[in-house]
Protein backbone atom coordinates (compact mmCIF):
# COMPACT_ATOMS: atom_id res chain seq x y z
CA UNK A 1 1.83 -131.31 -0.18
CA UNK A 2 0.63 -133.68 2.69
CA UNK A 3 -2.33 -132.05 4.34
CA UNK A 4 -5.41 -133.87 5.36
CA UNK A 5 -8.35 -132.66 4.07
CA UNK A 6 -9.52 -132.60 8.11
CA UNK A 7 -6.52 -129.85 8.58
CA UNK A 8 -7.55 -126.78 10.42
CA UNK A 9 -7.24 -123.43 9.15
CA UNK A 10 -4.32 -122.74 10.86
CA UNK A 11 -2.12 -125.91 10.12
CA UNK A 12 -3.51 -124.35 6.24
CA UNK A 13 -2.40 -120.87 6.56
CA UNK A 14 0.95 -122.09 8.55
CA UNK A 15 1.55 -124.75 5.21
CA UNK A 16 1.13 -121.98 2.64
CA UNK A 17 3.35 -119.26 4.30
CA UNK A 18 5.81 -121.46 4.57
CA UNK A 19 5.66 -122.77 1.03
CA UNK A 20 5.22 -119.17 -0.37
CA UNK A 21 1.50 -120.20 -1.80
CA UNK A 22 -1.11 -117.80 -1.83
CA UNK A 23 -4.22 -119.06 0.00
CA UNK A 24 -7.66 -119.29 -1.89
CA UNK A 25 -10.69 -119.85 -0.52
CA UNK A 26 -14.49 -119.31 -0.40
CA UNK A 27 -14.66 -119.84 3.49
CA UNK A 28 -13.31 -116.61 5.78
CA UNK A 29 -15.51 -116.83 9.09
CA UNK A 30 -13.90 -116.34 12.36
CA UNK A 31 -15.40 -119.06 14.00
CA UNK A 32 -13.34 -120.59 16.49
CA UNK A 33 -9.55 -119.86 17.32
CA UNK A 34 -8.31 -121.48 14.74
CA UNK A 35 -10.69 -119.80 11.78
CA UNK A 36 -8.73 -118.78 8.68
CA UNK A 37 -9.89 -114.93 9.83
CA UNK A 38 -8.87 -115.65 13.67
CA UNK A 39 -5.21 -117.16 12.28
CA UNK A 40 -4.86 -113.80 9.87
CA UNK A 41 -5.71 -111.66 12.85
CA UNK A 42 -2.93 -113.25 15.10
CA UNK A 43 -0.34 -114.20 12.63
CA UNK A 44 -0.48 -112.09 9.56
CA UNK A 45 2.82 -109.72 8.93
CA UNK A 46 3.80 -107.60 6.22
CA UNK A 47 5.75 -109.98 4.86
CA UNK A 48 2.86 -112.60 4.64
CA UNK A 49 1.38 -113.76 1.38
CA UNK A 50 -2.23 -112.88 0.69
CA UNK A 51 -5.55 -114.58 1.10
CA UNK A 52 -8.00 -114.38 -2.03
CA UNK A 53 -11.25 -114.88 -0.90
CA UNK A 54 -14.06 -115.44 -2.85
CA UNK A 55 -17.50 -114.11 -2.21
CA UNK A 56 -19.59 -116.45 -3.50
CA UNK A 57 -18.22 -119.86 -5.05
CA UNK A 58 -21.90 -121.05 -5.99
């Protein structure tokens, strides 16, 4: 995969839909319109992979 590590959550969720990956990660805020829980709010169907988020990754 080429994705800069500067990629926003969207360009993120956008990569692993289309690449049938499920998405896992330890950051879910919804700050800002492109926020991994902003993009799932907008964008997320039934036919849309998951998002495992963990609750603490300390």
């Amino acid at each position: 995969m080429d994705l800069s590590i500067n990629s926003d959550d969207r360009v993120v969720w956008r990569l692993a839909q289309e690449n049938q990956m499920i998405l896992l990660t330890a950051n879910r805020s919804i700050k800002g319109k492109d926020s991994l829980e902003q993009v799932i709010r907008e964008e997320n169907t039934l036919a849309s992979l998951p998002v495992i988020t963990i609750g603490n990754a300390d």
